[in-house]
PDB file of N, CA and C in Angstrom:
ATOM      1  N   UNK A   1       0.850  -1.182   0.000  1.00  0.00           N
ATOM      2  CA  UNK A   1       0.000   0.000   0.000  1.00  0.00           C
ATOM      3  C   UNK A   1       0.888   1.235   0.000  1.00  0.00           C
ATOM      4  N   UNK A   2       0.574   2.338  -0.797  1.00  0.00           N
ATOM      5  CA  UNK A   2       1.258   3.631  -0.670  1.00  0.00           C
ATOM      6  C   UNK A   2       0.541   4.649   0.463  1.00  0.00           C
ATOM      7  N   UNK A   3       1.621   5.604   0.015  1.00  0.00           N
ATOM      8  CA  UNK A   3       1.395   6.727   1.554  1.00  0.00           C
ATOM      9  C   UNK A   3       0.070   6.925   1.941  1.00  0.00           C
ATOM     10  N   UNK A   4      -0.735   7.059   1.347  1.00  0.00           N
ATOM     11  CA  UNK A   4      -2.254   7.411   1.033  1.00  0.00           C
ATOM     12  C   UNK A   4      -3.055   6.227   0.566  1.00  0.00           C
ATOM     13  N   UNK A   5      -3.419   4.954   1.232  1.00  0.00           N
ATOM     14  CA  UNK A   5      -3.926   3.927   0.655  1.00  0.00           C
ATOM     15  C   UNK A   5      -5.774   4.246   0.315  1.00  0.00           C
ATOM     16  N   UNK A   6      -6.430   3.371  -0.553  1.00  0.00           N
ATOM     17  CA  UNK A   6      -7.757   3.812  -0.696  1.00  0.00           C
ATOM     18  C   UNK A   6      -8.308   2.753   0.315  1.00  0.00           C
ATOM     19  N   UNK A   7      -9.668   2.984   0.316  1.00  0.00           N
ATOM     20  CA  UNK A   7     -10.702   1.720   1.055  1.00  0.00           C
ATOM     21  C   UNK A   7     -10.391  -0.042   0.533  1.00  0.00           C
ATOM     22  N   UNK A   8      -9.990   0.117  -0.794  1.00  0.00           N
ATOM     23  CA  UNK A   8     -10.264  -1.035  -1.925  1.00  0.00           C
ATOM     24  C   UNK A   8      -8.979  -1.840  -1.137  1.00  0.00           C
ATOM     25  N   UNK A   9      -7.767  -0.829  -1.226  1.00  0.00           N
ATOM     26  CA  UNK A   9      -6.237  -1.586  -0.952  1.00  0.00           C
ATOM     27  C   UNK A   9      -6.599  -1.820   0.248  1.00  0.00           C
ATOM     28  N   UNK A  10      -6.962  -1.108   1.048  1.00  0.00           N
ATOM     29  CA  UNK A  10      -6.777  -1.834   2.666  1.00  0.00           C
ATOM     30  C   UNK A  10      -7.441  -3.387   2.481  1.00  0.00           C
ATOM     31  N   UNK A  11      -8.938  -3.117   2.429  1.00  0.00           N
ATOM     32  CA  UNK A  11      -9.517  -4.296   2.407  1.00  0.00           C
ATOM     33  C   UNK A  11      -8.888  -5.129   1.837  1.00  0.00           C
ATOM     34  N   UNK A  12      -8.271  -5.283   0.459  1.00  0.00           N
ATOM     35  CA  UNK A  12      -7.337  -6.338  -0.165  1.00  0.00           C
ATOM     36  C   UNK A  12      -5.678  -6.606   1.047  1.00  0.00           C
ATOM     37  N   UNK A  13      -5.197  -5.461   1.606  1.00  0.00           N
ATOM     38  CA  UNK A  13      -3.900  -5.980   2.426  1.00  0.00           C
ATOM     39  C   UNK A  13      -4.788  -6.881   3.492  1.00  0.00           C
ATOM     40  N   UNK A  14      -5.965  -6.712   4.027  1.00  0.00           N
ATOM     41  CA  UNK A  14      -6.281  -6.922   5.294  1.00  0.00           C
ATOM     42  C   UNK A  14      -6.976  -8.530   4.908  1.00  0.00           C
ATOM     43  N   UNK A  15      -7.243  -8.596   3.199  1.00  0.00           N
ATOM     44  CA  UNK A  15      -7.443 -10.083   2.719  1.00  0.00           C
ATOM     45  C   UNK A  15      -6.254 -10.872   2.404  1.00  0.00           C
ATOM     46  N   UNK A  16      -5.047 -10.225   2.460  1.00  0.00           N
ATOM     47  CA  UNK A  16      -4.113 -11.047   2.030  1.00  0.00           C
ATOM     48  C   UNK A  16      -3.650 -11.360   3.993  1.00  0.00           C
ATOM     49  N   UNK A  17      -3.607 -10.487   4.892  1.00  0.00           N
ATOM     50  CA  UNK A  17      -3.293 -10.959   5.925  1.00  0.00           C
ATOM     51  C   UNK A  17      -4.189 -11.588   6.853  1.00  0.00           C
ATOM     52  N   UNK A  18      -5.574 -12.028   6.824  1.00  0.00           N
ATOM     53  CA  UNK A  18      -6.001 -12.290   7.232  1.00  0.00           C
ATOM     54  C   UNK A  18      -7.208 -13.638   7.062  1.00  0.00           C
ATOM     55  N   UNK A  19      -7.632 -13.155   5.486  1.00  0.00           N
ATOM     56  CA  UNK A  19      -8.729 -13.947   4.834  1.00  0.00           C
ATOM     57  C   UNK A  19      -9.300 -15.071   5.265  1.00  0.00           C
ATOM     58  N   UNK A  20      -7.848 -16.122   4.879  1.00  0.00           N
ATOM     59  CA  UNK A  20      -7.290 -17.556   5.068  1.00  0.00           C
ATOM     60  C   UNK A  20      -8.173 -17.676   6.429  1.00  0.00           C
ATOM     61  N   UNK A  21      -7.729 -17.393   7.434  1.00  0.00           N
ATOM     62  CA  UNK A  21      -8.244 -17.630   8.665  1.00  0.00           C
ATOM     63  C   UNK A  21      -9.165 -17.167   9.311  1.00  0.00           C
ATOM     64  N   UNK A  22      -9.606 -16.300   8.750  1.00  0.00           N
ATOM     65  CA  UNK A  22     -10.902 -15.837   9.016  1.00  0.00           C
ATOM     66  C   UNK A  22     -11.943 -16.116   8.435  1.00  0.00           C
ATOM     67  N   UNK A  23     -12.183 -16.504   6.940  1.00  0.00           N
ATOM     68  CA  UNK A  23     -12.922 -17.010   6.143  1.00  0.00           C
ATOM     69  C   UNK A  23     -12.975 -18.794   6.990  1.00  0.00           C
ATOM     70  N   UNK A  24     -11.976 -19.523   7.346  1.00  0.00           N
ATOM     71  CA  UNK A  24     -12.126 -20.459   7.996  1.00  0.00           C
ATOM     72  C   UNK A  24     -12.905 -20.670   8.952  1.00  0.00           C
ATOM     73  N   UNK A  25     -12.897 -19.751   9.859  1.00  0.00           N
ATOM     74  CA  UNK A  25     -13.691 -19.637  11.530  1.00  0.00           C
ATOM     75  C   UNK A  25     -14.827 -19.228  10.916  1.00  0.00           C
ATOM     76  N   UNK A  26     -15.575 -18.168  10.065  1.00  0.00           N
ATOM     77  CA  UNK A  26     -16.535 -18.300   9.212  1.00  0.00           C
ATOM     78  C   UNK A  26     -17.263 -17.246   9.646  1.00  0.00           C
ATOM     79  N   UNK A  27     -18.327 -16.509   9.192  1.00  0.00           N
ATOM     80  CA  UNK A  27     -18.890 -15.276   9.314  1.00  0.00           C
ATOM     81  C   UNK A  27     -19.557 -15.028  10.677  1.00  0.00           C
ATOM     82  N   UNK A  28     -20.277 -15.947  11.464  1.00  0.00           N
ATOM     83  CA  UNK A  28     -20.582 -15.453  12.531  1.00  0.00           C
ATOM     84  C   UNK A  28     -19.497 -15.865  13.596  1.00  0.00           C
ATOM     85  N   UNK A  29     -18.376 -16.597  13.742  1.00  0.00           N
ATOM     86  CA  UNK A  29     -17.481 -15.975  14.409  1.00  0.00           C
ATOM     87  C   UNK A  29     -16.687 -15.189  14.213  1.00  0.00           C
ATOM     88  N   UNK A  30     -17.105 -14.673  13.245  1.00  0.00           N
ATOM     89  CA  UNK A  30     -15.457 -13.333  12.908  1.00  0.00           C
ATOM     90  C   UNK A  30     -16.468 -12.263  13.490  1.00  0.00           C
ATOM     91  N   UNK A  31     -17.791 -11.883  13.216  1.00  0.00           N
ATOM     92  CA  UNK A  31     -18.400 -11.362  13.511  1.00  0.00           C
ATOM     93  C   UNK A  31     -18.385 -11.159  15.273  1.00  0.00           C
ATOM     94  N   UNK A  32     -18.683 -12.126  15.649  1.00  0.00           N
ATOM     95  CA  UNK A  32     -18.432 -12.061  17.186  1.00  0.00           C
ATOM     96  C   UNK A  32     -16.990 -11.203  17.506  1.00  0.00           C
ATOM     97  N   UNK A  33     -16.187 -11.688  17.024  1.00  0.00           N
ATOM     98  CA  UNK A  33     -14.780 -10.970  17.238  1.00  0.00           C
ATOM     99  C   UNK A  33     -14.972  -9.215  16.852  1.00  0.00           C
ATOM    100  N   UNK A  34     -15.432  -9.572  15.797  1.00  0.00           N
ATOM    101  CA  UNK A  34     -15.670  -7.428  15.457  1.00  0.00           C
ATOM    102  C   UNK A  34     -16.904  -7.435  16.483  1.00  0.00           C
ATOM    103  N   UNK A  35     -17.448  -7.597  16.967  1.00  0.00           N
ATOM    104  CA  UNK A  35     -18.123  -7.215  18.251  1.00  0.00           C
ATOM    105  C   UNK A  35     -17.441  -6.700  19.520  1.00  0.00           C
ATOM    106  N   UNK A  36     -16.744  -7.867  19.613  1.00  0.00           N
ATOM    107  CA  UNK A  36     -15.829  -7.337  20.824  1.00  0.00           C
ATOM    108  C   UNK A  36     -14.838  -6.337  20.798  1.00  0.00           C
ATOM    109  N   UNK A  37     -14.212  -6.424  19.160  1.00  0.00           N
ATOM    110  CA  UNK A  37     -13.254  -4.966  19.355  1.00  0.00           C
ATOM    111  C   UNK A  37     -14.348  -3.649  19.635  1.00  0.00           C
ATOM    112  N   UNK A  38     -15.405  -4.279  18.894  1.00  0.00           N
ATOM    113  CA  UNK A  38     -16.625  -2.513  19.051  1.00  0.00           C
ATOM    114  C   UNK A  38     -16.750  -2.457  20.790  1.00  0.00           C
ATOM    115  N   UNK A  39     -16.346  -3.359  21.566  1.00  0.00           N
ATOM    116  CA  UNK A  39     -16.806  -3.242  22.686  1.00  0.00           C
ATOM    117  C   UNK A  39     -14.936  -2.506  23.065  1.00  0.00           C
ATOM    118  N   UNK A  40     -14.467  -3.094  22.650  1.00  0.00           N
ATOM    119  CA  UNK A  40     -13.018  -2.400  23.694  1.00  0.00           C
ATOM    120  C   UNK A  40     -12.963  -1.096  23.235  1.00  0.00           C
ATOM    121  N   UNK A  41     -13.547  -0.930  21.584  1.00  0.00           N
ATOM    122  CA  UNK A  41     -13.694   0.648  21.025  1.00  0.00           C
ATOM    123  C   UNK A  41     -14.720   1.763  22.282  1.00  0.00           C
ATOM    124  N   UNK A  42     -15.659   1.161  22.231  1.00  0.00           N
ATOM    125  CA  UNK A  42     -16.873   1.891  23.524  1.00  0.00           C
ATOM    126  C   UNK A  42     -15.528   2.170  24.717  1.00  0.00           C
ATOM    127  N   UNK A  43     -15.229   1.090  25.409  1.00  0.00           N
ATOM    128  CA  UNK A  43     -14.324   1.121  26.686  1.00  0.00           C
ATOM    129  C   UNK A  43     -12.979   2.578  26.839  1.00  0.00           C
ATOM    130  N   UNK A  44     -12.475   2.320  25.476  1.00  0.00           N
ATOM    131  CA  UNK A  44     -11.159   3.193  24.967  1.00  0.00           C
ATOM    132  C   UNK A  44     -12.024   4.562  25.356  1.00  0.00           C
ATOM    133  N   UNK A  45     -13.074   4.916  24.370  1.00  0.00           N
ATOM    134  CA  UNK A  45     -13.772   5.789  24.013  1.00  0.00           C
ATOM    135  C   UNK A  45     -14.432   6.419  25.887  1.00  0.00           C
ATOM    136  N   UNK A  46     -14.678   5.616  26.655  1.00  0.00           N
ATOM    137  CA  UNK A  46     -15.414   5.936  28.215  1.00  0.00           C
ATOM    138  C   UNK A  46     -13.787   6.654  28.539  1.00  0.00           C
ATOM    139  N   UNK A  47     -12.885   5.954  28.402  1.00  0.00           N
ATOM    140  CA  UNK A  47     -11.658   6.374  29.751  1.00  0.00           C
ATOM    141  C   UNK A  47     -10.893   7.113  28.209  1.00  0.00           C
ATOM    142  N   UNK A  48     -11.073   7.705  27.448  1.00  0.00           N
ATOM    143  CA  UNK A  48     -10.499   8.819  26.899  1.00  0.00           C
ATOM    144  C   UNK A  48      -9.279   8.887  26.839  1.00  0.00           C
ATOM    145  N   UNK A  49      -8.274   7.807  26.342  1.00  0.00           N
ATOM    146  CA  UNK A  49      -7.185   7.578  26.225  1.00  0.00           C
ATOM    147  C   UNK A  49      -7.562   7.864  25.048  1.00  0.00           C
ATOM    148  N   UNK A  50      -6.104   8.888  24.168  1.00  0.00           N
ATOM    149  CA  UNK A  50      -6.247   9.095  22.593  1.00  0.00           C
ATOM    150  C   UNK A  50      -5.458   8.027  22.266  1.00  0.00           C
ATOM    151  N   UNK A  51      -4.465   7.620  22.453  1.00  0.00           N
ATOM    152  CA  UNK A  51      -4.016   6.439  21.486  1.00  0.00           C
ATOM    153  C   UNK A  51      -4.165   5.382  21.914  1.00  0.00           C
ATOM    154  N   UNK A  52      -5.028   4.875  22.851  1.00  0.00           N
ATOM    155  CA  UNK A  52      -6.012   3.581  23.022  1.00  0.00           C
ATOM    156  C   UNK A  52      -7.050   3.997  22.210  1.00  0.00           C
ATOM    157  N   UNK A  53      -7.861   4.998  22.106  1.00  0.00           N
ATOM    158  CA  UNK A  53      -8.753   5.107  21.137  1.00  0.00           C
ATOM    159  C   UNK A  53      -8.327   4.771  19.777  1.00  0.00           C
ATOM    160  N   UNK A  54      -7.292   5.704  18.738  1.00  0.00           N
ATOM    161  CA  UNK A  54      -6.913   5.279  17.751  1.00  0.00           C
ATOM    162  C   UNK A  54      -6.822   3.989  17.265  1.00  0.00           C
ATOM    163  N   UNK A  55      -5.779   3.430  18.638  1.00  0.00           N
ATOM    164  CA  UNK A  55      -5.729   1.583  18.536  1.00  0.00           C
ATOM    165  C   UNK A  55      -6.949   0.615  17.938  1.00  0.00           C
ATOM    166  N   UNK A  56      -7.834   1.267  18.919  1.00  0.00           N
ATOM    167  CA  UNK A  56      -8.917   0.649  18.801  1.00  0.00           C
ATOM    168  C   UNK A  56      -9.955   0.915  17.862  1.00  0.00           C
ATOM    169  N   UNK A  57     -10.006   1.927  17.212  1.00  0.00           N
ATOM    170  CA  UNK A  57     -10.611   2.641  15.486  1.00  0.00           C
ATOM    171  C   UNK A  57      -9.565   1.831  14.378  1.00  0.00           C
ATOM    172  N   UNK A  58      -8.352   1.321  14.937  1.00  0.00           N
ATOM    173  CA  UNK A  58      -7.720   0.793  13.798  1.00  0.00           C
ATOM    174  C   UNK A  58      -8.081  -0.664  13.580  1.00  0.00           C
ATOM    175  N   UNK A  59      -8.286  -1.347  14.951  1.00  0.00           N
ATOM    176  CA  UNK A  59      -8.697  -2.833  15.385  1.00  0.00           C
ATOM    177  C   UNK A  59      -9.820  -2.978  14.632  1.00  0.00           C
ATOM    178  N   UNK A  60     -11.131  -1.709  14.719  1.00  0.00           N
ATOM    179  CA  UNK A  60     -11.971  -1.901  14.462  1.00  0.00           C
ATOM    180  C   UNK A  60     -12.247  -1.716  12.708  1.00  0.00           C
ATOM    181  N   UNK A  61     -11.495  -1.122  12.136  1.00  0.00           N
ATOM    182  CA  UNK A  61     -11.743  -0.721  10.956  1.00  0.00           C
ATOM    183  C   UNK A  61     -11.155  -2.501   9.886  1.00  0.00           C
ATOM    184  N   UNK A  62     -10.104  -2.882  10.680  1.00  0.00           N
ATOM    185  CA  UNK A  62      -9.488  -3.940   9.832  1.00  0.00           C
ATOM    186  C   UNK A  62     -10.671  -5.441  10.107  1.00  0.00           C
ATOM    187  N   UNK A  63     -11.108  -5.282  11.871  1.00  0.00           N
ATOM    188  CA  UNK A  63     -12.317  -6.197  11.554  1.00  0.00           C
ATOM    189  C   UNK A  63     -13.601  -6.063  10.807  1.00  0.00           C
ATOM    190  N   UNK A  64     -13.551  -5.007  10.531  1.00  0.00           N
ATOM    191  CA  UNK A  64     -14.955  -4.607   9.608  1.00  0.00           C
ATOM    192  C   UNK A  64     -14.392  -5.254   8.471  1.00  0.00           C
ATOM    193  N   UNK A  65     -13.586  -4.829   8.184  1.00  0.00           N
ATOM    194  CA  UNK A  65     -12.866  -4.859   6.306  1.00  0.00           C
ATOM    195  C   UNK A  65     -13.010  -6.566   6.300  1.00  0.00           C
ATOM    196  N   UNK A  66     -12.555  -7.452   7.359  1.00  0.00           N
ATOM    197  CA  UNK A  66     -12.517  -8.839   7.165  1.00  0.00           C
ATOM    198  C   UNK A  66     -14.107  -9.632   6.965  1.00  0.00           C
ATOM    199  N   UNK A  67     -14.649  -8.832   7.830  1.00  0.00           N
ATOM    200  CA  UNK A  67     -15.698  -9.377   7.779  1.00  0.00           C
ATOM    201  C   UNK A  67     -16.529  -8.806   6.661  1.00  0.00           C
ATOM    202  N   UNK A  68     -16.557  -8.050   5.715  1.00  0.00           N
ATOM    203  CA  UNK A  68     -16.820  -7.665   4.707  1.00  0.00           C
ATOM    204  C   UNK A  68     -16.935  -8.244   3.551  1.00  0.00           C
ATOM    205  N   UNK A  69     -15.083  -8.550   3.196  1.00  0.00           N
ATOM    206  CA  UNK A  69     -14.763  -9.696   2.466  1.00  0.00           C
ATOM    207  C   UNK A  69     -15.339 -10.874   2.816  1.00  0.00           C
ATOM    208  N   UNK A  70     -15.195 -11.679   3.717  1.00  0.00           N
ATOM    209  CA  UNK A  70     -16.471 -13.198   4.181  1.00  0.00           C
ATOM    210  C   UNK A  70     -17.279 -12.920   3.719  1.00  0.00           C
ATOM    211  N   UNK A  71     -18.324 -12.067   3.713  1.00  0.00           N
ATOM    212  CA  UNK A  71     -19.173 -11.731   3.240  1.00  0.00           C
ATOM    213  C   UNK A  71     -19.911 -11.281   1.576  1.00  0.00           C
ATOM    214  N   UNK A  72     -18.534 -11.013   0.814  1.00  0.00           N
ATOM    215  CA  UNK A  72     -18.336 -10.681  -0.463  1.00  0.00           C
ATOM    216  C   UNK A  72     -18.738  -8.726  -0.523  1.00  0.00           C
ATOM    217  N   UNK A  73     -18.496  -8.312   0.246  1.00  0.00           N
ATOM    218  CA  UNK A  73     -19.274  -6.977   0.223  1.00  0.00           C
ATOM    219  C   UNK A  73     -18.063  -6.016   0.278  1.00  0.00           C
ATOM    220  N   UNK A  74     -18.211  -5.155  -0.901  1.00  0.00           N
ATOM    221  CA  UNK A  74     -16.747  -4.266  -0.990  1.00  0.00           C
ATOM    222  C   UNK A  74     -17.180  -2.685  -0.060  1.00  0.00           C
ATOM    223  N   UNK A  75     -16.103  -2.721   0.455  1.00  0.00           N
ATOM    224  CA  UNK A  75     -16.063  -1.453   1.760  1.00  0.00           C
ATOM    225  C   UNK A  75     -16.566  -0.149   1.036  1.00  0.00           C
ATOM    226  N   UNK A  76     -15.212   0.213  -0.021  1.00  0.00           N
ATOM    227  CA  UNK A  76     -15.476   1.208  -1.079  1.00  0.00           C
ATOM    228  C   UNK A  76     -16.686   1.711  -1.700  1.00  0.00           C
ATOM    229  N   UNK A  77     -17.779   0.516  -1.616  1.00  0.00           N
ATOM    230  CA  UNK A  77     -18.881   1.079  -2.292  1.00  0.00           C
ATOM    231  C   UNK A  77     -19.746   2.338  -1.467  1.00  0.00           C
ATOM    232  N   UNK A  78     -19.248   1.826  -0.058  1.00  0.00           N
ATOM    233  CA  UNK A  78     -20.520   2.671   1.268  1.00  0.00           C
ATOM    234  C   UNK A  78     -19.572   4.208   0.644  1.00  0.00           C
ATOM    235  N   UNK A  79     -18.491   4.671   0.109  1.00  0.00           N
ATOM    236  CA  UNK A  79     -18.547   5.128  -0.384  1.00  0.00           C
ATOM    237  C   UNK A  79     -19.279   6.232  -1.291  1.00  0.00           C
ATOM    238  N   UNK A  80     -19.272   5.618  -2.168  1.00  0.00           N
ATOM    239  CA  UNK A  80     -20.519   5.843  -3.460  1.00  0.00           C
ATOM    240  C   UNK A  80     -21.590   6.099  -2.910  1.00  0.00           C
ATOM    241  N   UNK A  81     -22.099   5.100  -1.939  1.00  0.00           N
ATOM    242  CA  UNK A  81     -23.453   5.858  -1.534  1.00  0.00           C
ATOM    243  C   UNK A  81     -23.516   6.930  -0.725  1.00  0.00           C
ATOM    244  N   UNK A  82     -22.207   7.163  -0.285  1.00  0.00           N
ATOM    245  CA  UNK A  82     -22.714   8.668   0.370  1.00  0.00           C
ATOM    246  C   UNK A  82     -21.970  10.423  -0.194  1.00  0.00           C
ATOM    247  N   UNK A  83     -21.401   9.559  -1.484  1.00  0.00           N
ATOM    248  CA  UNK A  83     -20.630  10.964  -1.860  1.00  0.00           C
ATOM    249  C   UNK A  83     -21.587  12.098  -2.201  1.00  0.00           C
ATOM    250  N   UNK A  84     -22.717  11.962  -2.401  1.00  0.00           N
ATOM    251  CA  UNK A  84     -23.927  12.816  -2.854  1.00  0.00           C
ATOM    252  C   UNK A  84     -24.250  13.589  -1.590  1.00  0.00           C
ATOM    253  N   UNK A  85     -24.028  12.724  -0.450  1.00  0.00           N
ATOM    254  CA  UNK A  85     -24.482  13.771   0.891  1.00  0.00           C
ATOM    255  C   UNK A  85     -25.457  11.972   1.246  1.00  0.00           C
ATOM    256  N   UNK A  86     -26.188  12.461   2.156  1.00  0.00           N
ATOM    257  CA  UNK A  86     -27.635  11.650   3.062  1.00  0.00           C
ATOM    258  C   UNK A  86     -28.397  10.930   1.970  1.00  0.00           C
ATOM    259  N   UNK A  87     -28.334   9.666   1.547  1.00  0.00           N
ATOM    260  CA  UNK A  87     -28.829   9.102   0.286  1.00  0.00           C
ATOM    261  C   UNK A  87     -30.206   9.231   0.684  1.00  0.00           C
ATOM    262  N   UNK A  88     -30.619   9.572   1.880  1.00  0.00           N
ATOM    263  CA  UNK A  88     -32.116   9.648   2.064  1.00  0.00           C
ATOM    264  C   UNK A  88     -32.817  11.160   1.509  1.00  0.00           C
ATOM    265  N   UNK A  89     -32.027  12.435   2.283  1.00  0.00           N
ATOM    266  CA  UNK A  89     -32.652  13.586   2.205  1.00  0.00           C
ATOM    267  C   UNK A  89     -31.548  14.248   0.449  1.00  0.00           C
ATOM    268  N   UNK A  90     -30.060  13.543   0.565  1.00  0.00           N
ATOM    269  CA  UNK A  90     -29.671  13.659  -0.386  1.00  0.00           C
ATOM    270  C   UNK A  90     -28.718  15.085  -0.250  1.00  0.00           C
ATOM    271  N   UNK A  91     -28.661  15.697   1.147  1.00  0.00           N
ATOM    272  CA  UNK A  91     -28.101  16.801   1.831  1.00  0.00           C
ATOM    273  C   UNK A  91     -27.232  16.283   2.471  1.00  0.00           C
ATOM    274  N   UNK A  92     -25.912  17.624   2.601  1.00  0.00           N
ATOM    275  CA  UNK A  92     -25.010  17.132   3.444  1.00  0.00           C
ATOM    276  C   UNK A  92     -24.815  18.739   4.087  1.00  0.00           C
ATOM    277  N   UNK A  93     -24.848  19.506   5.251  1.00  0.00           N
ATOM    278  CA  UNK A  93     -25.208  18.172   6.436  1.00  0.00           C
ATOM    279  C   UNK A  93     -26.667  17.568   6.529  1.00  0.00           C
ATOM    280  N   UNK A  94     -26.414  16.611   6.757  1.00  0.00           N
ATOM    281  CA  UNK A  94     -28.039  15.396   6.884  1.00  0.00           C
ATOM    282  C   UNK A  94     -29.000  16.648   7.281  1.00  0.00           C
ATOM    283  N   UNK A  95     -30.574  16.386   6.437  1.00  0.00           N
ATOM    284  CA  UNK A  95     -31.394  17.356   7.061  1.00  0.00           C
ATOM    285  C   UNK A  95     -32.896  16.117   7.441  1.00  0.00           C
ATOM    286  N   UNK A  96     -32.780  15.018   7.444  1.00  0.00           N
ATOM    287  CA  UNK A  96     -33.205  14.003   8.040  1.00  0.00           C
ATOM    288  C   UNK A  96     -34.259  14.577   9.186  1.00  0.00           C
ATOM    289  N   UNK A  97     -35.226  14.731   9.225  1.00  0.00           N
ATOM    290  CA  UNK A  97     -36.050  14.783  10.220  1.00  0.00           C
ATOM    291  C   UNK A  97     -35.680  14.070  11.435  1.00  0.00           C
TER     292      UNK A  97
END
């Protein structure tokens, strides 16, 4: 990955380091696992440590990306759906009732 990686490359580094074994244990236990980092993310986030927080936005971003791939679902697209603004009201900032 270069200095500036996109959504697409991570998810692909985070399939080449991870896939294998995670695709093995299989979608609802990888899932369980990105649960629990969302839970140490909440914890980081209560006691306001900044680079336990970061840690834990990074934990959490690479278990999303894995469990994504299991899933066949590319990260990049959530993307697309929101470069327009609020795909609902279609505004950015959200004017969402």
């Amino acid at each position: 990955m270069g200095p500036d990686p996109t959504l697409a490359e991570f998810q692909r580094q985070i399939e080449r380091i991870y896939y294998e074994k995670d695709a093995a244990r299989g979608l609802a236990a990888t899932f369980m696992w990105f649960v629990e980092e969302v839970g140490e993310l909440a914890r980081a986030l209560q006691r306001g440590n900044r680079q336990e927080i970061e840690e834990e936005f990074h934990d959490v971003l690479a278990w999303l990306s894995t469990l994504a791939s299991i899933a066949g679902v590319e990260l990049a697209e959530a993307m697309e759906k929101y470069e327009l603004g609020c795909p609902k009201c279609g505004q950015t900032p959200c004017r969402c009732g």
